[in-house]
Protein backbone atom coordinates (compact mmCIF):
# COMPACT_ATOMS: atom_id res chain seq x y z
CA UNK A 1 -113.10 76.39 80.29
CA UNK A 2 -114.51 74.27 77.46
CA UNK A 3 -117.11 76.77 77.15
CA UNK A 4 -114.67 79.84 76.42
CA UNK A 5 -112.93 77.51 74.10
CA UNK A 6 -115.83 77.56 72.52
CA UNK A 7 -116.76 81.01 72.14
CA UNK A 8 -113.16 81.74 71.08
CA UNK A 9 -113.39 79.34 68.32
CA UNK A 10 -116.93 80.50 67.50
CA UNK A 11 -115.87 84.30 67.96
CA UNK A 12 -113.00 83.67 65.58
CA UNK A 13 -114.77 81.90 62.88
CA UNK A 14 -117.20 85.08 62.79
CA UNK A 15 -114.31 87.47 62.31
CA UNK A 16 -113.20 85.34 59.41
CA UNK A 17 -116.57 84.87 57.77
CA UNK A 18 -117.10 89.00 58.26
CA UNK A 19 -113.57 89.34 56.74
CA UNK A 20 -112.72 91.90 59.63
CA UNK A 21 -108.82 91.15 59.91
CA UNK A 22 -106.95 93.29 58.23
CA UNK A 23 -104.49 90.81 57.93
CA UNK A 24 -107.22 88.78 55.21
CA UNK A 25 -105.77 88.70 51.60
CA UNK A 26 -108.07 86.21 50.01
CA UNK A 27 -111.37 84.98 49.72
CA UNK A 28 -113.08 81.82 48.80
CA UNK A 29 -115.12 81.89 46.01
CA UNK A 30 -115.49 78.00 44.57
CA UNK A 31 -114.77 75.26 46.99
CA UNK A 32 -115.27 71.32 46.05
CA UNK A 33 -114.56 68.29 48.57
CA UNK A 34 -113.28 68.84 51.72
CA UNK A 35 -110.25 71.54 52.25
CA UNK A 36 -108.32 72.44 55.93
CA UNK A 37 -106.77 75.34 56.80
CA UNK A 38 -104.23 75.90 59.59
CA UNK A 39 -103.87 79.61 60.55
CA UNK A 40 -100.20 81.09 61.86
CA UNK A 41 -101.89 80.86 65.64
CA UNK A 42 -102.16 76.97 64.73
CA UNK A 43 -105.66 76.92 64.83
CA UNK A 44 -106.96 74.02 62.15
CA UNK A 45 -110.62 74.86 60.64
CA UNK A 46 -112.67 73.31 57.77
CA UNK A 47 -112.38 76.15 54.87
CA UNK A 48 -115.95 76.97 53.80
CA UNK A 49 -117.39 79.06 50.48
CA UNK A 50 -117.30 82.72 51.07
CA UNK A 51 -114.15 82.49 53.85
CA UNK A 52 -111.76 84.95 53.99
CA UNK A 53 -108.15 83.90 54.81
CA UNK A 54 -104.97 85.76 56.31
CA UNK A 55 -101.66 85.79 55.82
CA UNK A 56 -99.79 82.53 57.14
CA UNK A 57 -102.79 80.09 56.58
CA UNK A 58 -101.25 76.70 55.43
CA UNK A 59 -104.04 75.10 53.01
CA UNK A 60 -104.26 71.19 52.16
CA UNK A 61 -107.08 69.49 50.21
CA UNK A 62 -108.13 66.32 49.84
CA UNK A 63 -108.00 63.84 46.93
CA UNK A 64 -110.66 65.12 44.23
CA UNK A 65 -111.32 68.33 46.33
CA UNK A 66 -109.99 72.00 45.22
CA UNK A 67 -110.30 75.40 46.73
CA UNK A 68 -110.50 78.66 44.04
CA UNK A 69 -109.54 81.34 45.92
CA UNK A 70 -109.04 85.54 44.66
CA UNK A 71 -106.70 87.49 46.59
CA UNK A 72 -106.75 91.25 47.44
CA UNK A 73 -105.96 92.55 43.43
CA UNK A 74 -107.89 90.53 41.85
CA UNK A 75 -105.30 87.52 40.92
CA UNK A 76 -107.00 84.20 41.18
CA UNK A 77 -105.17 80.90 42.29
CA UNK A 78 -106.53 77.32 42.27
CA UNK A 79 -105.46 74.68 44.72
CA UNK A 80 -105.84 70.94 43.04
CA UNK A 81 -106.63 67.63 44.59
CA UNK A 82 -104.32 66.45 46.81
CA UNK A 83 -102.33 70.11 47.32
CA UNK A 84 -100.92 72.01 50.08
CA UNK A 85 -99.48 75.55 49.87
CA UNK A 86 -98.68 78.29 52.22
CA UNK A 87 -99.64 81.86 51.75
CA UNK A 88 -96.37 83.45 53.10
CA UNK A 89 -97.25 87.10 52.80
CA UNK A 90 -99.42 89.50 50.44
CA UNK A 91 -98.53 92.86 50.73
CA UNK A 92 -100.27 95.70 49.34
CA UNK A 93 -97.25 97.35 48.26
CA UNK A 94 -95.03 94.25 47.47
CA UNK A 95 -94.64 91.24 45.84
CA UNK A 96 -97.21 88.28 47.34
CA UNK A 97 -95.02 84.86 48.16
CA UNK A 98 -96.49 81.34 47.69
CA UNK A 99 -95.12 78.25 48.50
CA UNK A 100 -96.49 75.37 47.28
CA UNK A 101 -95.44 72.22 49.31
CA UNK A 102 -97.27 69.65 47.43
CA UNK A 103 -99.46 69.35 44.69
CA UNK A 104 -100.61 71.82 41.85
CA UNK A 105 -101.26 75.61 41.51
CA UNK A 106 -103.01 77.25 38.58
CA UNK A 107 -102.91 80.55 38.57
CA UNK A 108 -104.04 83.85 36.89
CA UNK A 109 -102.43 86.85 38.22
CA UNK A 110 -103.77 90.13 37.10
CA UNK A 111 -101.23 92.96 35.34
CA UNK A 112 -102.42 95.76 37.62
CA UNK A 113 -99.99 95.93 40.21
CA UNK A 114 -101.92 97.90 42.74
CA UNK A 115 -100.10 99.94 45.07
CA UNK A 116 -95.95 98.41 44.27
CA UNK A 117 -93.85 101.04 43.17
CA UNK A 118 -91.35 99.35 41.44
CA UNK A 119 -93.47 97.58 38.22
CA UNK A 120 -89.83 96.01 37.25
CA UNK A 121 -90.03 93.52 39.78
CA UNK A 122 -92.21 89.99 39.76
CA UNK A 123 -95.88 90.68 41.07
CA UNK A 124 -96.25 87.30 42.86
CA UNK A 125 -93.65 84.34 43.50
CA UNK A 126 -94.12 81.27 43.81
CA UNK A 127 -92.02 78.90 45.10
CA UNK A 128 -91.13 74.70 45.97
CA UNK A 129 -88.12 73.45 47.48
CA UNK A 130 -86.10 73.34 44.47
CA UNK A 131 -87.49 76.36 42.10
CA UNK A 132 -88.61 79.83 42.35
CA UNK A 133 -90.90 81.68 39.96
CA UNK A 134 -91.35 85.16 39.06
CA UNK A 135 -94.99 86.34 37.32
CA UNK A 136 -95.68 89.59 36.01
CA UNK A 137 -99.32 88.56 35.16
CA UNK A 138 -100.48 85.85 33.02
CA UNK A 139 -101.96 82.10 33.48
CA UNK A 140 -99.50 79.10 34.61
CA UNK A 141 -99.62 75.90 36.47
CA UNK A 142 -97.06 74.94 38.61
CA UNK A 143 -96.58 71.40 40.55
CA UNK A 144 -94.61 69.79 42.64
CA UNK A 145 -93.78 66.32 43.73
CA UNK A 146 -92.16 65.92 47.66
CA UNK A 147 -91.33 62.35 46.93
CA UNK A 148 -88.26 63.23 44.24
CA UNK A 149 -88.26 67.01 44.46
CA UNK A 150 -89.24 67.58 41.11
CA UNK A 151 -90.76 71.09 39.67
CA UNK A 152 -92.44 71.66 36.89
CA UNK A 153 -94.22 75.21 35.04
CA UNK A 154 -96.43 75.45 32.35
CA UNK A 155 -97.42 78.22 30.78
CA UNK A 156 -100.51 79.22 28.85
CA UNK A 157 -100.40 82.84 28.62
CA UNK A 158 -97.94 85.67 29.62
CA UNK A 159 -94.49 84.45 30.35
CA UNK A 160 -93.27 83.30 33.75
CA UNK A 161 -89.66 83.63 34.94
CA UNK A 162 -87.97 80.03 36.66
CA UNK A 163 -85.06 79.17 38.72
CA UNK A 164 -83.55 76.71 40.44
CA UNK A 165 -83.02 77.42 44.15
CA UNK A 166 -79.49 76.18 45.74
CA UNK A 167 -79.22 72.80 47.36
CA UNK A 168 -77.88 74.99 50.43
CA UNK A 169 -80.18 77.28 50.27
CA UNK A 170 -83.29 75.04 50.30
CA UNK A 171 -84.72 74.72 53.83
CA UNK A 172 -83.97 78.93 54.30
CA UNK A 173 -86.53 81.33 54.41
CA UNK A 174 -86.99 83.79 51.44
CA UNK A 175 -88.50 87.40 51.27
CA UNK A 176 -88.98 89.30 47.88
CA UNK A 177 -85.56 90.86 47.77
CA UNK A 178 -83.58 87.13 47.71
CA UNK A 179 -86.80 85.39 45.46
CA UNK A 180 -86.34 89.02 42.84
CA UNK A 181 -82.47 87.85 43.04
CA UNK A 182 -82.93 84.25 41.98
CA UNK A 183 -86.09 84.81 39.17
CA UNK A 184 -83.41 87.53 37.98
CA UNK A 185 -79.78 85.09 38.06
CA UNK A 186 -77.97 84.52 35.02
CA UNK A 187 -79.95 80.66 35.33
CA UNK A 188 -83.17 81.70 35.10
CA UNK A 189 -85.21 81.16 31.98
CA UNK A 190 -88.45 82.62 31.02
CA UNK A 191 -91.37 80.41 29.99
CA UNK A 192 -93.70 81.32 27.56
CA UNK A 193 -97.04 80.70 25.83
CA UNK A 194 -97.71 77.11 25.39
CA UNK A 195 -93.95 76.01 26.90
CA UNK A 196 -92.90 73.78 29.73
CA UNK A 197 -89.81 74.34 31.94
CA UNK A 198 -88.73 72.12 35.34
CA UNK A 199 -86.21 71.69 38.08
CA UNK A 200 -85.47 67.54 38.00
CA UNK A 201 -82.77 67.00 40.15
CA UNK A 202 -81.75 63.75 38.48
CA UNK A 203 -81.07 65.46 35.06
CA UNK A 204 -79.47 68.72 36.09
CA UNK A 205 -79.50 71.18 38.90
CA UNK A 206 -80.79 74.12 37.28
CA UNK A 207 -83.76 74.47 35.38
CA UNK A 208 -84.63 73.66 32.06
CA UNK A 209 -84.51 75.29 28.79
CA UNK A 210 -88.24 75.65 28.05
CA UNK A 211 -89.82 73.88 25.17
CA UNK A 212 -93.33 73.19 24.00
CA UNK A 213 -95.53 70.98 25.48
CA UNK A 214 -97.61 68.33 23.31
CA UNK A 215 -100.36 70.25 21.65
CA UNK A 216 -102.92 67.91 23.08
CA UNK A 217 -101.75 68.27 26.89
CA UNK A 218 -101.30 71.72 26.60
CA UNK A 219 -105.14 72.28 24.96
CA UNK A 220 -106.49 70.09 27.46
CA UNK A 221 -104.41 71.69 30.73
CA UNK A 222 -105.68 74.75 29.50
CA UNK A 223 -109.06 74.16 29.86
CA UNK A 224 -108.60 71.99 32.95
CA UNK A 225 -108.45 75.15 35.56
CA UNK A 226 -108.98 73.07 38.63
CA UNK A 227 -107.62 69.93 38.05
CA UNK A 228 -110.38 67.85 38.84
CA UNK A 229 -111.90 67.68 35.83
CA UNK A 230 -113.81 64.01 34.89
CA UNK A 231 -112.52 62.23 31.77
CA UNK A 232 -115.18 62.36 29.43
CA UNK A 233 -113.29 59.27 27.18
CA UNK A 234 -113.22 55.43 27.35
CA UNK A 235 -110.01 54.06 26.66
CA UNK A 236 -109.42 55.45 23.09
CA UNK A 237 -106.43 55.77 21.61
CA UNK A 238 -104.23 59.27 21.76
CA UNK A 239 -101.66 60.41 19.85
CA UNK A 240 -102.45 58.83 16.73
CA UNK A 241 -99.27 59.65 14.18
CA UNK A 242 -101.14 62.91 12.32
CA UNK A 243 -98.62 61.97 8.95
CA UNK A 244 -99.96 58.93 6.84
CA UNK A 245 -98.81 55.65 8.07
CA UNK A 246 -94.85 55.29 6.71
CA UNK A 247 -94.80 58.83 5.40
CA UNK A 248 -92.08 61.03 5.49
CA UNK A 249 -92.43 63.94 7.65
CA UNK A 250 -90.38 66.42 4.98
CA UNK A 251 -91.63 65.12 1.88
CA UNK A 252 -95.23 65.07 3.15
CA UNK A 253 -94.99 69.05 3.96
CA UNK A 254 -92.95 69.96 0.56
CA UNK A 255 -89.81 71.08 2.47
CA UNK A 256 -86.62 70.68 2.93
CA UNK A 257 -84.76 68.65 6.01
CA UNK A 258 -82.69 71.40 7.95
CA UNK A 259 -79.62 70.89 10.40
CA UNK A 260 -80.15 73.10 13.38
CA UNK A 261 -77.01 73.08 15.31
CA UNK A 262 -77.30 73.09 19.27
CA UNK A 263 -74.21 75.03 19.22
CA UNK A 264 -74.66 77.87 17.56
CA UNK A 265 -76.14 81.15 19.16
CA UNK A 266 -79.13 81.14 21.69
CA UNK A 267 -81.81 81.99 19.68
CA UNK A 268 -81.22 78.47 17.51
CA UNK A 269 -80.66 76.66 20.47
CA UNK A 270 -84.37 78.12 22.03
CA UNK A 271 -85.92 77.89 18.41
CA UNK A 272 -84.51 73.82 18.09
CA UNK A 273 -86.99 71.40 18.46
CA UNK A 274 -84.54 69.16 18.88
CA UNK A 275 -83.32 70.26 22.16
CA UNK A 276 -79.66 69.95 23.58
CA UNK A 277 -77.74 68.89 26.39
CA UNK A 278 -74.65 71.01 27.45
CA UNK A 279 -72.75 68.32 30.12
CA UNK A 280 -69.82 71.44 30.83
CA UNK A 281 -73.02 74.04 32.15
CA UNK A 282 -75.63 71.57 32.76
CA UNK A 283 -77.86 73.44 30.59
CA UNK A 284 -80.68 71.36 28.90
CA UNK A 285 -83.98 71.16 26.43
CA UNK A 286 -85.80 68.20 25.66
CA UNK A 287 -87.19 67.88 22.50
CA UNK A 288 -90.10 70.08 21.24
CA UNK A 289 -93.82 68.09 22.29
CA UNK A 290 -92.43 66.26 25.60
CA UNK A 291 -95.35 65.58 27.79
CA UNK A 292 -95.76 65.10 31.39
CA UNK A 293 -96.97 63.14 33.73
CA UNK A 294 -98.29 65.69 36.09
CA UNK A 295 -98.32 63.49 39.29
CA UNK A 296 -94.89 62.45 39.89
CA UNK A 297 -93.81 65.25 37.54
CA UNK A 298 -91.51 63.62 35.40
CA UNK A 299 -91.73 64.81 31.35
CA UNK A 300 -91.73 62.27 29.29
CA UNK A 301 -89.56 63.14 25.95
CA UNK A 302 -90.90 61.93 22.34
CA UNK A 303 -88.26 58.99 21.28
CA UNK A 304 -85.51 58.95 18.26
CA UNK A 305 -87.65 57.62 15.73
CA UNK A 306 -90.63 60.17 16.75
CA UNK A 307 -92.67 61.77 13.49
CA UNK A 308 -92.33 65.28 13.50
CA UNK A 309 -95.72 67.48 12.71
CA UNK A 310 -94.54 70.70 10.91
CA UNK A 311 -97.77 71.99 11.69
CA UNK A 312 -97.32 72.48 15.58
CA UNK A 313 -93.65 72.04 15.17
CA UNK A 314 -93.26 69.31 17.67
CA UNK A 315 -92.74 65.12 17.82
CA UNK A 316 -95.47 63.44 18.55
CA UNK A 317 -95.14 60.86 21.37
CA UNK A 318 -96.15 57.52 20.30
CA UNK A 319 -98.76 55.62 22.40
CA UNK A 320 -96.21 52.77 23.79
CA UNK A 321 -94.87 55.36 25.99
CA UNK A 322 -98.32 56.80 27.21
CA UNK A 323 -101.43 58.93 26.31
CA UNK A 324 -103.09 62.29 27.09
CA UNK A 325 -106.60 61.88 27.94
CA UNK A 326 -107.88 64.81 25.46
CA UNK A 327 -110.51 66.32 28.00
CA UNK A 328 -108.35 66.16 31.30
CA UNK A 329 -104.85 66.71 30.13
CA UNK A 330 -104.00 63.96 32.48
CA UNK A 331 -101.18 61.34 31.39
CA UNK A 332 -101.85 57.58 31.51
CA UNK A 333 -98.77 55.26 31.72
CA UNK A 334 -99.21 52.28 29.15
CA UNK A 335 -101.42 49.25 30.14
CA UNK A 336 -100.18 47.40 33.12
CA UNK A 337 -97.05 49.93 33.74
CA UNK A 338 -97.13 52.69 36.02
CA UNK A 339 -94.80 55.95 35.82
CA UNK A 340 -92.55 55.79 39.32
CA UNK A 341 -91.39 58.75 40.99
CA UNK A 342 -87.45 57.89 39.63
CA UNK A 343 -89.25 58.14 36.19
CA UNK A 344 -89.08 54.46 35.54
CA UNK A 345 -92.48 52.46 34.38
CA UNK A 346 -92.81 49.53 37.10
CA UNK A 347 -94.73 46.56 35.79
CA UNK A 348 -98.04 46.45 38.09
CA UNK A 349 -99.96 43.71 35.94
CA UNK A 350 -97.88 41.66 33.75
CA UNK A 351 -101.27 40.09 31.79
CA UNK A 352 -102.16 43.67 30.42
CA UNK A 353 -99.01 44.61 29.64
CA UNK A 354 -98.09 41.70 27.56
CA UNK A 355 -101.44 41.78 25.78
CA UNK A 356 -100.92 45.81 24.79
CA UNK A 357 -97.92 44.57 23.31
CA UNK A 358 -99.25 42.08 21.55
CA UNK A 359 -101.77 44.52 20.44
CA UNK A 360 -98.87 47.28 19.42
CA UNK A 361 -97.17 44.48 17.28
CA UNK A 362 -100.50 43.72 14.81
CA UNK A 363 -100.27 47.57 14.61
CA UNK A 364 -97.55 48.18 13.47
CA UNK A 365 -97.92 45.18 11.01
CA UNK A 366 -101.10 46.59 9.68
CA UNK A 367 -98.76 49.98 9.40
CA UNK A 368 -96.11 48.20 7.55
CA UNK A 369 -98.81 46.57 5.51
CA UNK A 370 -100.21 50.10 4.43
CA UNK A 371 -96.89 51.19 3.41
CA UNK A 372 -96.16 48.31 1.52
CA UNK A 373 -99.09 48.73 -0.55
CA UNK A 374 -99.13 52.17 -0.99
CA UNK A 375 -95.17 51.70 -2.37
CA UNK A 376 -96.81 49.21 -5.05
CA UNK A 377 -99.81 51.56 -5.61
CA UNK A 378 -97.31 54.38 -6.82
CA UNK A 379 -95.21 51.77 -8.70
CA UNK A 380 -97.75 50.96 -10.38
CA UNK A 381 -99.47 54.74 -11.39
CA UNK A 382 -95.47 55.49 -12.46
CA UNK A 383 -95.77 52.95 -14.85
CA UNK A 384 -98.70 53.84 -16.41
CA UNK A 385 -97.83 57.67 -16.20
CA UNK A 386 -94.71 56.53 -18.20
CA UNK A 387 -96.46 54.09 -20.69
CA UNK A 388 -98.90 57.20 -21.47
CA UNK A 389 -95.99 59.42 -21.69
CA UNK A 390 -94.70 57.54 -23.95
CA UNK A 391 -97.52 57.13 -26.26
CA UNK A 392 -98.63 60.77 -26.23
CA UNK A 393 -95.05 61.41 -27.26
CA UNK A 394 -95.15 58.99 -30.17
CA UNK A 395 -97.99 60.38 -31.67
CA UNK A 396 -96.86 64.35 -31.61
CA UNK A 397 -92.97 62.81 -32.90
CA UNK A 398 -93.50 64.26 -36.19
CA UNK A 399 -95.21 67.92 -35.42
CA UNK A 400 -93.05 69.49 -32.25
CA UNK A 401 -91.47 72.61 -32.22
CA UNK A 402 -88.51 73.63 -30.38
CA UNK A 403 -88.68 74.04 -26.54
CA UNK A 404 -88.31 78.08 -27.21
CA UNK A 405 -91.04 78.57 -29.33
CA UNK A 406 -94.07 79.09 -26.73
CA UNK A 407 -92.45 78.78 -23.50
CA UNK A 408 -91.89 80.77 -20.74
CA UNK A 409 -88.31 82.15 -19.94
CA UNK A 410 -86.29 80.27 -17.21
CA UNK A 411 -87.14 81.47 -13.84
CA UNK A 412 -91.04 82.68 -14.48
CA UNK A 413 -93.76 81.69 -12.62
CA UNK A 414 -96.19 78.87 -13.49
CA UNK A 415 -98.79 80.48 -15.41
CA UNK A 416 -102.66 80.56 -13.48
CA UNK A 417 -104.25 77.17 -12.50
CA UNK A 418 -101.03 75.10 -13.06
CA UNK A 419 -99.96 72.37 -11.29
CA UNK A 420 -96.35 71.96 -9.27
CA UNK A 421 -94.61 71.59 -6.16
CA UNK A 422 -96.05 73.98 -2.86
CA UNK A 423 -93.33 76.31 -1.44
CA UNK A 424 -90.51 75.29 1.14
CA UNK A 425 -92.31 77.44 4.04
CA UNK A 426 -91.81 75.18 6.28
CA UNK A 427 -88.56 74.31 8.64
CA UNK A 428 -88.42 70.69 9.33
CA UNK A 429 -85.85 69.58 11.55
CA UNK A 430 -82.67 67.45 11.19
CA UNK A 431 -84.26 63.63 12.43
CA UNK A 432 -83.70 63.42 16.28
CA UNK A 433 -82.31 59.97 15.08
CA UNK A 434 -79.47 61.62 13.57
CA UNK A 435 -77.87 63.28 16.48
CA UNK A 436 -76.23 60.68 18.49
CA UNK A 437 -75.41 62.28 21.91
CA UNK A 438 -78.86 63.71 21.62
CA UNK A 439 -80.28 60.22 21.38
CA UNK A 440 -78.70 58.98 24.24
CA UNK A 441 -79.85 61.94 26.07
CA UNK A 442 -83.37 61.12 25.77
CA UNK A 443 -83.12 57.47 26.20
CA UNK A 444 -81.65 58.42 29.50
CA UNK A 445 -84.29 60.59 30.36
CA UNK A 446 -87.34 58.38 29.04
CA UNK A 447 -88.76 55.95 30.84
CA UNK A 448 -87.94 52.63 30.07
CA UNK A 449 -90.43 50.27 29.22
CA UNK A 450 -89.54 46.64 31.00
CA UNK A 451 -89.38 43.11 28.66
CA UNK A 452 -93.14 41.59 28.50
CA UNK A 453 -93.43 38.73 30.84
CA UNK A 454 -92.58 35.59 29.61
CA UNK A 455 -94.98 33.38 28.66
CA UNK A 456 -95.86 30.07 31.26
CA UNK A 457 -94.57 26.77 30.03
CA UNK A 458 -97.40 23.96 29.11
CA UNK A 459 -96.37 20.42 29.53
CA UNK A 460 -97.85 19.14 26.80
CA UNK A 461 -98.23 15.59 28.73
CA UNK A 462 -100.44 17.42 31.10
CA UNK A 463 -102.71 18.64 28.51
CA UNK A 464 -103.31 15.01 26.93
CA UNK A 465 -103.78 13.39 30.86
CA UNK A 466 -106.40 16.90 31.04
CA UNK A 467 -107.91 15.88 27.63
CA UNK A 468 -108.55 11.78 28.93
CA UNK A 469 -110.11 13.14 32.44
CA UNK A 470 -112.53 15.19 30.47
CA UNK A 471 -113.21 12.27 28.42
CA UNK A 472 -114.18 9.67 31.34
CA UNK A 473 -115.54 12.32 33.30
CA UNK A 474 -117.90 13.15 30.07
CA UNK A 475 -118.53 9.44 29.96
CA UNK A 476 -119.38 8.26 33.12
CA UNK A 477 -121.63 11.14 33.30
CA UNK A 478 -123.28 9.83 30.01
CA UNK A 479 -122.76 13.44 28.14
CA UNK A 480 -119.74 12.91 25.90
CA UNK A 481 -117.30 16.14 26.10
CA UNK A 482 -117.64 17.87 23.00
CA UNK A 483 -114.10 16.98 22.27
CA UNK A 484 -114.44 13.38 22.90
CA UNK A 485 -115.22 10.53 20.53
CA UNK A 486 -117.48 8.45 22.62
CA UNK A 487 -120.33 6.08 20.85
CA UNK A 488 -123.90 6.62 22.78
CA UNK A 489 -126.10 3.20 21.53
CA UNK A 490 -129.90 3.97 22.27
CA UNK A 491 -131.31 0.26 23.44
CA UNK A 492 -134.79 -0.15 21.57
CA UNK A 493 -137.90 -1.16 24.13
């Protein structure tokens, strides 16, 4: 008996590694660590380089491990540390379905649709237990927490269609007609290049309104295709302000502030950086260079008082609330805090913590220190711009000419090589700080960072009885404590 198990097992594994089921959609072509499979007979096998694997196989990997597999036309899917998915079906002529159960996905699906007739529809979904998602072919990430349900896509090229799926709905079984239907609802939204969209079921039910990612997280993701990627950084600091300390975001680009309504037509609402929250439709956007914390896949939203970069037009996220290692992508939570699944930090060692914020406040001291002199640097070049002003004025008193004689008419340019203002080119928005319900919005959403630990009471009696033991204990030991005033006489022979 055990000897036909054997040979089943052994027969079975050959078929696989020949890729003679015609059932096989995908092949392994990078493996790291150590990755299962379970097949739809329930057989359980270690997933080699080279395998070929059916329809129904359940894959898992382990912590730092990933599996790179390409499917049957030529789309290419990574599994990440610590993942599971299922590979619900493949057809040739229809849409593929994916469901990841834990974990992370990166994918690049190919535009050539192979044998589908209908090039309308989605050429691969993917789905959780809360979202579905529609691609068409381009390169995305998905992941999913099982802990708090939460979904999250990011895309880096192409543009991926998102939904929420029903809370009804969510332990039924979906084939391409029902996933088409909800990719396709009136709810969906479609995330593009460089944009971030999720299902978190303690904001809102449905999905959110997409907005970009922080430029560093989304460079680094990018380049971070399997998701175990070493940091290559010590503990430097991220998300340094890119403005001049005290600066004014508007003023520093030359352009004018500009109030972007969240309730005027779509396209503003997309195009605000702002973001909205609609509490009648549950329709939502966080602000324009969130980041998130891809583990228990909760974004993190940049605060009121965030400096906007016109450059990238996004808010930068300021370090107290967490940095992006810059070769990973990964988020850190602040020293001695760590992000919980509820999106809430939870103080895990109160020492570090109350020392980074010890370190924040000299920071932003040496910030406000900058800004102060820099105000008393311009006072003073305004006074001597004025005092020379004024003298060159005195001296040409008696030969000037009226202000028509020589000068350009109103409205010309400046001529060649002069000096003025740039152009308003840019659109810098309205301060976050400045929309009230939109402030409360994200202090809702952000995590909130908990009071430093106090600091431990000394009895100052105990530190004098501490300071007389040291001294007798220096003395009788004939080696005065450096702190002690003790006489040492040298007896001559």
């Amino acid at each position: 008996m055990k000897l036909l198990q054997t040979l089943s097992v052994l027969s079975f594994s050959l078929i696989l590694a020949g890729n003679l089921y015609a059932d096989d959609v995908a092949k392994v072509v990078i493996l790291k660590g150590h990755v299962k499979g379970k097949l739809a007979n329930g057989t359980v096998l270690d997933v080699q380089a080279d395998q070929s694997i059916p329809e129904g196989t359940v894959l898992q990997t382990a912590e730092k491990s990933f599996v790179k597999l390409i499917f049957i036309d030529k789309s290419q899917m990574n599994l990440g540390p610590n993942s599971q998915m299922v590979i619900n079906a493949f057809p040739k002529k229809e849409a593929g379905i994916i469901t990841l159960v834990k974990g992370q996905i990166r994918s690049q699906v190919t535009k050539d649709y192979m044998e589908m007739d209908d090039k309308s529809k989605s050429k691969l979904y993917i789905k959780t237990k809360t979202a579905a998602m529609g691609i068409r072919g381009t390169d995305f990430q998905v992941n999913y927490n099982a802990d708090n349900n939460n979904t999250s896509l990011i895309t880096f090229e192409g543009k991926v269609a998102m939904a929420h799926i029903e809370k009804d709905m969510r332990e039924e079984k979906f084939d391409q007609v029902r996933l088409e239907k909800v990719v396709s609802s009136e709810k969906a939204v479609m995330v593009e290049h460089g944009q971030i969209s999720a299902v978190n079921l303690n904001v809102a039910d449905r999905a959110m309104t997409p907005t970009l990612l922080g430029t560093k997280q989304i460079d680094a993701l990018k380049e971070n295709e399997t998701g175990i990627k070493e940091s290559t950084e010590g503990d430097k600091k991220q998300f340094r302000n890119p403005l001049p300390p005290g600066a004014d975001s508007a003023s520093f680009s030359n352009a004018p502030k500009e109030t972007i309504s969240a309730a005027g037509n779509d396209q503003k609402k997309l195009s605000d950086p702002n973001g909205f929250f609609n509490t009648k439709t549950g329709e939502y956007k966080l602000p324009a260079g969130s980041i998130i914390d891809l583990n228990t896949v909760n974004i993190i939203p940049p605060p009121a008082n965030a400096v906007f970069d016109p450059n990238s037009k996004t808010y930068v996220v300021p370090e107290t609330f967490g940095k992006i290692d810059k070769s990973t992508g990964e988020y850190k939570s602040p020293e001695g805090l760590k992000l919980g699944v509820d999106g809430k930090f939870i103080l895990v060692d109160p020492e570090a913590y109350s020392k980074s914020q010890s370190i924040n406040k000299e920071e932003k001291k040496d910030d406000k220190d900058k800004k102060d002199d820099k105000k008393d640097d311009k006072k003073d070049d305004k006074k001597a711009n004025d005092a020379k002003t004024a003298e060159v004025a005195s001296s040409k008193e008696g030969s000037r000419v009226p202000a028509s004689d020589g000068a350009p008419p109103a409205g010309s340019p400046p001529p060649p090589g002069a000096v003025g203002p740039a152009p308003a080119s840019l659109n810098i928005p309205q301060p976050l700080a400045n929309s009230p319900a939109m402030v409360a919005f994200v202090n809702n959403f952000s995590p909130t960072a908990p009071a430093p630990p106090p600091k431990p009471l000394i009895d100052a009696r105990a530190v004098l009885d501490s300071n007389a033991q040291q001294k007798d204990t220096a003395t009788s030991l004939g080696s005065p404590a450096s702190t002690s005033k003790v006489h040492v006489i040298f007896n001559a022979p």
